[in-house]
Protein backbone atom coordinates (compact mmCIF):
# COMPACT_ATOMS: atom_id res chain seq x y z
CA UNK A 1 91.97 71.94 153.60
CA UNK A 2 89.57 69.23 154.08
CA UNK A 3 87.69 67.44 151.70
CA UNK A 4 84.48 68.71 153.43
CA UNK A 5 85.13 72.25 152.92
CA UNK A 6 86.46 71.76 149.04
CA UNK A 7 82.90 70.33 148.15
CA UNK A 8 82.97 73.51 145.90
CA UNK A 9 78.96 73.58 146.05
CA UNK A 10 76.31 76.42 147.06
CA UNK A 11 74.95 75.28 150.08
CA UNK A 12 72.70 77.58 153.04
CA UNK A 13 74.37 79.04 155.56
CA UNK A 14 75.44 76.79 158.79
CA UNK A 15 73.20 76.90 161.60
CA UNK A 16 72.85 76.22 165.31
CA UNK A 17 71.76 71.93 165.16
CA UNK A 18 73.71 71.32 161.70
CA UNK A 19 77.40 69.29 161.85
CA UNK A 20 80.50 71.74 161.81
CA UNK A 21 82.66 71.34 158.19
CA UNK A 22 85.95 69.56 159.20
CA UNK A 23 88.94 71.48 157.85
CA UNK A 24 92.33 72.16 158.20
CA UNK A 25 94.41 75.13 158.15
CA UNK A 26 98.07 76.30 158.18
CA UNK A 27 99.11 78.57 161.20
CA UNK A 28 101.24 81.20 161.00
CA UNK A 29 104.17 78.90 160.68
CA UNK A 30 102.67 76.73 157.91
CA UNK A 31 101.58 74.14 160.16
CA UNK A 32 98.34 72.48 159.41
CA UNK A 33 95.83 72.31 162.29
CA UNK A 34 93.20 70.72 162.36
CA UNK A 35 89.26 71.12 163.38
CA UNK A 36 88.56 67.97 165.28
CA UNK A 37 85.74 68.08 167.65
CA UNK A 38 85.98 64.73 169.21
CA UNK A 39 89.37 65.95 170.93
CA UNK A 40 87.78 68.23 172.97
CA UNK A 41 84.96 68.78 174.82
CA UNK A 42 83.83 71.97 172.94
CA UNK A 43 85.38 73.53 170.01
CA UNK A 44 85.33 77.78 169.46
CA UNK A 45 85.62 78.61 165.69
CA UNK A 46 86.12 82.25 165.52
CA UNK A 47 86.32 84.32 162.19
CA UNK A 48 88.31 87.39 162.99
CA UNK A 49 90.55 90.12 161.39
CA UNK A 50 93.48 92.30 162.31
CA UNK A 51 92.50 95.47 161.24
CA UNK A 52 88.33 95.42 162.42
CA UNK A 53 87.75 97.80 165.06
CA UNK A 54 85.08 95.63 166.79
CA UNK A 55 87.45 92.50 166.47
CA UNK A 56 90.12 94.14 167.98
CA UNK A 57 87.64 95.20 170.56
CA UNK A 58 86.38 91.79 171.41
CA UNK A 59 89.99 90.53 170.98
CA UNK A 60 90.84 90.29 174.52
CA UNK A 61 87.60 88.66 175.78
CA UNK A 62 87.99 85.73 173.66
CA UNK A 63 91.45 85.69 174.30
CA UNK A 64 90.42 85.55 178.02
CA UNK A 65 87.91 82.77 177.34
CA UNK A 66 90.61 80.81 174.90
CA UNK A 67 92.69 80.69 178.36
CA UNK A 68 90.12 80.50 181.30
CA UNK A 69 89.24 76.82 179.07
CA UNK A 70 92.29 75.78 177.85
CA UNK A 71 91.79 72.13 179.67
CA UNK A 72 88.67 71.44 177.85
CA UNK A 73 88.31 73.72 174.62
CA UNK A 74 90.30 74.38 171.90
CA UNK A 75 89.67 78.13 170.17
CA UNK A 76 90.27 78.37 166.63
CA UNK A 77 90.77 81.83 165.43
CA UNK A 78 91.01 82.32 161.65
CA UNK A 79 91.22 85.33 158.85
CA UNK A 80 89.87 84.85 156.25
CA UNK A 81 89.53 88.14 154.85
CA UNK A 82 90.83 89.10 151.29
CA UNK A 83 94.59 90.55 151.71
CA UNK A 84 94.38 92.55 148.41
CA UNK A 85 93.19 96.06 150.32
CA UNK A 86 93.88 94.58 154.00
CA UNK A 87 97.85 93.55 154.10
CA UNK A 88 97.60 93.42 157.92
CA UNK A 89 95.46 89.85 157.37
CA UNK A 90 98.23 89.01 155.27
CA UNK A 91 100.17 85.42 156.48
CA UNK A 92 103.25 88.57 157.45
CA UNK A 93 100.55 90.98 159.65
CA UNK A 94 99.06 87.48 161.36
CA UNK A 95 103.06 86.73 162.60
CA UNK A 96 103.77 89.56 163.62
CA UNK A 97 100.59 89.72 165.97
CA UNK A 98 101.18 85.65 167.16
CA UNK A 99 105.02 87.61 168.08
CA UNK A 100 104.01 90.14 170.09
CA UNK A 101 102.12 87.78 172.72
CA UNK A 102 98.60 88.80 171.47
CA UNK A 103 97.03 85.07 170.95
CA UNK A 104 95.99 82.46 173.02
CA UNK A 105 95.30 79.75 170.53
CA UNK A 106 95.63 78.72 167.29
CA UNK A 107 95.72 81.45 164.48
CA UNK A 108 94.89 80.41 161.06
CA UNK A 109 94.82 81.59 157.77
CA UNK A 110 91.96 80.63 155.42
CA UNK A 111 93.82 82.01 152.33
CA UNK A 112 91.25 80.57 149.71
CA UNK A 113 88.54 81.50 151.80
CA UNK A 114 86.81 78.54 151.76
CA UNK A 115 86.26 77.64 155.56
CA UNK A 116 84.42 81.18 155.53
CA UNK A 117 82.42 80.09 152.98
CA UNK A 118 81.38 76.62 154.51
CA UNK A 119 80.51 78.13 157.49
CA UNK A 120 78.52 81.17 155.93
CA UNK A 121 80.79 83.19 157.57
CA UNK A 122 79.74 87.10 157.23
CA UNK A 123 81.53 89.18 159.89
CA UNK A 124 84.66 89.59 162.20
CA UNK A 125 84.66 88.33 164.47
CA UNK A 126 81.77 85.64 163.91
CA UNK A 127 81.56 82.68 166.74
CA UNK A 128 80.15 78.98 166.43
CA UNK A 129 80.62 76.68 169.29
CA UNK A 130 80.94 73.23 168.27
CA UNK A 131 80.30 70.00 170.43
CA UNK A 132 82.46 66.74 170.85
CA UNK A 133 79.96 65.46 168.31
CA UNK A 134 80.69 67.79 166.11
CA UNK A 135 77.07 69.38 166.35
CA UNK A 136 77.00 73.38 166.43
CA UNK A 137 75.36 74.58 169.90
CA UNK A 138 75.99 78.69 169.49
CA UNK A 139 76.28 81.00 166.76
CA UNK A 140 76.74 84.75 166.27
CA UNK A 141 78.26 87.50 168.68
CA UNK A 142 81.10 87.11 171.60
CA UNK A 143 78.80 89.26 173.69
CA UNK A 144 76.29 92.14 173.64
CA UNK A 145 78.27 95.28 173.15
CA UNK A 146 82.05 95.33 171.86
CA UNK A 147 82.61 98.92 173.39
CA UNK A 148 81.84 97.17 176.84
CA UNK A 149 84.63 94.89 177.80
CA UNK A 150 82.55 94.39 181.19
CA UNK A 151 80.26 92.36 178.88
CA UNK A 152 83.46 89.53 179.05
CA UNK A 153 82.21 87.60 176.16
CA UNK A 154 78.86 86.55 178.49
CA UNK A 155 77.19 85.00 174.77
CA UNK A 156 79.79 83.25 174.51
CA UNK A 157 80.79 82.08 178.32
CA UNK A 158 77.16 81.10 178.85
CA UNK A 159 77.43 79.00 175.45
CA UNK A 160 80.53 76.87 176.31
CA UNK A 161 79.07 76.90 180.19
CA UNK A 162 75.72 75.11 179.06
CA UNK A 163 77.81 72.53 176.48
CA UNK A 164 80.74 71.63 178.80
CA UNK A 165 77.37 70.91 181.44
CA UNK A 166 75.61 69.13 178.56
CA UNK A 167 72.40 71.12 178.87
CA UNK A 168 70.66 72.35 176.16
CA UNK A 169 72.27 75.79 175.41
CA UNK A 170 69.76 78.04 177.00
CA UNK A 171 70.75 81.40 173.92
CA UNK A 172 72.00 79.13 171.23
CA UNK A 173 71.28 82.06 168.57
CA UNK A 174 72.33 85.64 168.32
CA UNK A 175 72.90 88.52 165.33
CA UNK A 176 76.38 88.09 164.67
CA UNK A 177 78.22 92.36 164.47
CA UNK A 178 81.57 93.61 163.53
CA UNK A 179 83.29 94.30 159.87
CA UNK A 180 82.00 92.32 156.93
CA UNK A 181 84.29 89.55 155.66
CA UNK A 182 86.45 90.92 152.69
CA UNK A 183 85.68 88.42 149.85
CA UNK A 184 86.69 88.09 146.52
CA UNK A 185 85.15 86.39 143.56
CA UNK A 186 87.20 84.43 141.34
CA UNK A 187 86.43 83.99 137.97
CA UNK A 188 88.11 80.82 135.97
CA UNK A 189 88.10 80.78 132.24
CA UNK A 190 89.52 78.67 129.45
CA UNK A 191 91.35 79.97 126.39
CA UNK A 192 89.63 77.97 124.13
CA UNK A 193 85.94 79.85 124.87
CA UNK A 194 85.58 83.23 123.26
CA UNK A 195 83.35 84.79 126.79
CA UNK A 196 85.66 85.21 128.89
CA UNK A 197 85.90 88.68 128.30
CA UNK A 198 82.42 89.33 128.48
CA UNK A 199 81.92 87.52 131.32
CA UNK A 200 84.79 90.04 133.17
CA UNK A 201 82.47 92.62 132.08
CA UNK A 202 79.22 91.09 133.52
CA UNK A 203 80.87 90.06 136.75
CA UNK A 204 82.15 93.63 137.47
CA UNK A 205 79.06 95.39 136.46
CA UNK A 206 76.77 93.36 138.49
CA UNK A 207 79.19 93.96 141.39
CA UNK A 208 78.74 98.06 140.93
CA UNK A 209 75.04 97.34 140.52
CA UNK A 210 74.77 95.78 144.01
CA UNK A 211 77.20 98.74 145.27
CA UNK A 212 79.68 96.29 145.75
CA UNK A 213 82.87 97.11 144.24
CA UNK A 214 84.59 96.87 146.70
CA UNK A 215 85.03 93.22 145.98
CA UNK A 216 88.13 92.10 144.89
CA UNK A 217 87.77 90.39 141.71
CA UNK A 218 90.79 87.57 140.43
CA UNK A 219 90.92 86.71 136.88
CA UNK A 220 92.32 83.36 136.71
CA UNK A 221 93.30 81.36 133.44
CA UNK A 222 92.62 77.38 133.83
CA UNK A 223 95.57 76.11 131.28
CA UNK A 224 95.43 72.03 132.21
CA UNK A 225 93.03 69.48 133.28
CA UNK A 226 94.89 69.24 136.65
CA UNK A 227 94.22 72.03 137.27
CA UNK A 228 90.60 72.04 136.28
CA UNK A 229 90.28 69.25 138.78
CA UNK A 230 92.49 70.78 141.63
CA UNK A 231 90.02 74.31 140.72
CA UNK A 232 86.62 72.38 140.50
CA UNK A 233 86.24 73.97 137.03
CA UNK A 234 83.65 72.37 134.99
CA UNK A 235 84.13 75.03 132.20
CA UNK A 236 84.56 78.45 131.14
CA UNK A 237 83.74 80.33 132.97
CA UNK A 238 83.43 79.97 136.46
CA UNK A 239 82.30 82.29 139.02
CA UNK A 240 83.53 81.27 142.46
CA UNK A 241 83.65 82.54 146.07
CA UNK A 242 85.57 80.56 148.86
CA UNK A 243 86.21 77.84 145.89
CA UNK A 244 82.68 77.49 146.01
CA UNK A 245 80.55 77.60 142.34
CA UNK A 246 78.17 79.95 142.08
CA UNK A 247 76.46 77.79 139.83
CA UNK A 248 76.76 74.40 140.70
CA UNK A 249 76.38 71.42 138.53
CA UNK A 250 76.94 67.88 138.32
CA UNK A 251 79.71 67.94 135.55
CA UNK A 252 83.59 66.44 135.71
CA UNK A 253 86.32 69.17 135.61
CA UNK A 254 87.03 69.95 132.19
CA UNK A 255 88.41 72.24 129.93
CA UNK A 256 85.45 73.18 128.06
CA UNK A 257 83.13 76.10 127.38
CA UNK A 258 80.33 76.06 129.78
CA UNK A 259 76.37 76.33 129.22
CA UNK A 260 73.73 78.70 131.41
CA UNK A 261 70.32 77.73 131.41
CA UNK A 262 68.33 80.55 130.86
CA UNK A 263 64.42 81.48 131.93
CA UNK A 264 63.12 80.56 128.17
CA UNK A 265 64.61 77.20 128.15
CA UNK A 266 67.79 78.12 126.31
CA UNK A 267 71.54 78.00 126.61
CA UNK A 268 73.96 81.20 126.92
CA UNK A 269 77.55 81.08 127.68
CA UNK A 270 76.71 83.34 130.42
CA UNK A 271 74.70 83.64 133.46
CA UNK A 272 71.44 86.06 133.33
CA UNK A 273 72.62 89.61 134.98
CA UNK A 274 69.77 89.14 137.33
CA UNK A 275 70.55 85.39 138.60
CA UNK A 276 74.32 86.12 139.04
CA UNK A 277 73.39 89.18 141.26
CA UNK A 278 71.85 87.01 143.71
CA UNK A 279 73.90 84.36 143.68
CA UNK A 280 76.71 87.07 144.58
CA UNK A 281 74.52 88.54 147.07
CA UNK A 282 73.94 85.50 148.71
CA UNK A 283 77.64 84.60 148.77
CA UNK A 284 78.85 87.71 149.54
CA UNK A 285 76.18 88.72 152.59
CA UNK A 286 77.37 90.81 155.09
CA UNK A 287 75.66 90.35 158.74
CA UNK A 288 73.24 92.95 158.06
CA UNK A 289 72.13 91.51 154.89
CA UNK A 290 70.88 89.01 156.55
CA UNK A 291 66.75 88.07 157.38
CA UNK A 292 66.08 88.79 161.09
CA UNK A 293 69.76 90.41 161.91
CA UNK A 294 69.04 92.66 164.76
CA UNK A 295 72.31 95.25 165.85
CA UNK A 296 72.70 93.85 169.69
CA UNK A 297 72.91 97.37 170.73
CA UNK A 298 70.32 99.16 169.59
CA UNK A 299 67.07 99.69 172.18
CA UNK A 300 64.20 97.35 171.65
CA UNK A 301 61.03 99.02 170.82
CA UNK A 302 58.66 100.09 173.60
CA UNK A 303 56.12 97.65 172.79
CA UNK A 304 58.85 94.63 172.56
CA UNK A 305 59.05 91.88 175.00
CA UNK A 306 62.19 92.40 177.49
């Protein structure tokens, strides 16, 4: 993984104009590859998932598109999804796909999820088009309508068609649709700090409270400074998602008890119930959590511009 992607800060979510995070990622038999734009003419990131009915759908369209460009575009597909309830993302349910003949690039597994969370990844599959400069041209959906393979990934054709011509990308923007990424929120804590258990509590009952708990939660004890360093822990605890703090600060990795600001001015070992909830519903967004998502598929009002 690239140091890019391991900045281990909050940061908005990647959009069309903005440079592409670098990273690299094993394939299905360990081998890094690498996201290098200048080696091609356009790069395809794709988040995707072997279980999602609507990436499975699209599955063969970007497979087609992955092949009709091979000479000038490299597509990157990776999973990123949580394995805990969803073996068939596992590294095992990837191989066995890349064995039966069913991918035409690169398949990579973003185990700590942390590519996902640079990108502000929030469904599969999710597409960003990314120039030799390393500039993002497209982002969002393969094509209007997953149930239509006629559709032949047009968003996405039209995309790489306007890049590879180097004209302005005439639809550089659209909602992305398809399963929500499976995340998990990791939670770091030191021995030496009495919350830890409290903050378990918190963590899991601000999850129910935003009716997500679903979300796989990973307890995780931080037991040397290495590995403070290695985990970007600046105390105990740590909430992260995609290695990413939920509550960044300007600290050294340390084994040490950490402090939350609160409204009034005053420390707490813990985050306020209310702030962690959004920070976990901003990290943990699904597409249509998002302002302005619009389902592709769904008939514009009478009174809408065509």
């Amino acid at each position: 993984m690239s140091d890019q992607v391991h900045a281990g800060t909050s940061a908005a979510r990647l959009t069309v104009g903005e440079h592409a995070p670098l990273f690299a990622l094993p394939d299905t038999d360990g081998t890094p590859i690498g996201m290098e734009p200048a080696a091609h003419e356009a790069t395809v990131v794709v988040f995707t998932s072997n279980g999602c009915p609507f990436a499975l759908a699209w599955h063969d369209r970007l497979q087609a598109v992955a092949r009709d460009h091979a000479d000038r575009v490299v597509v990157l597909q990776v999973v990123s999804n949580d394995e805990t309830d969803h073996p068939e993302d596992s590294p095992e349910g990837m191989r066995r796909r890349v064995a039966a003949g069913e991918l035409a690039g690169p398949f990579l597994r973003d185990a700590d999820q942390a590519v996902a969370q640079a990108y502000g990844a929030t469904a599969t599959p999710e597409v960003f088009v990314v120039d030799r400069a390393g500039l993002v041209r497209y982002h969002g959906a393969p094509d209007a309508d997953h149930d239509d393979p006629a559709q032949d990934a047009a968003w996405l054709r039209e995309a790489l068609e306007d890049v590879l011509a180097g004209r302005d990308v005439a639809r550089p923007v659209t909602s992305p649709a398809g399963c929500s990424v499976k995340w998990r929120v990791e939670l770091l804590w030191w021995a030496g700090c009495p919350s830890h258990d409290r903050a378990a509590d918190l963590l899991r009952g601000t999850l129910a409270d935003l009716g997500r708990g679903e979300v796989h939660v990973v307890e995780r004890e931080v037991r040397s400074r290495e590995e403070a360093a290695r985990l970007g822990f600046p105390g105990s605890p740590t909430f992260q998602v995609g290695r990413r703090d939920l509550f960044p600060v300007a600290a050294p990795a340390a084994l040490t008890c950490r402090v939350y600001p609160r409204e009034d001015g005053r420390g707490s070992p813990l985050p306020e119930r209310t702030e962690l909830a959004a920070r976990l519903r901003e990290a943990l967004a699904r597409p249509w959590d998002l302002p302005h998502w619009v389902d592709p598929r769904r008939p514009a009002p009478a009174d809408s511009p065509s």
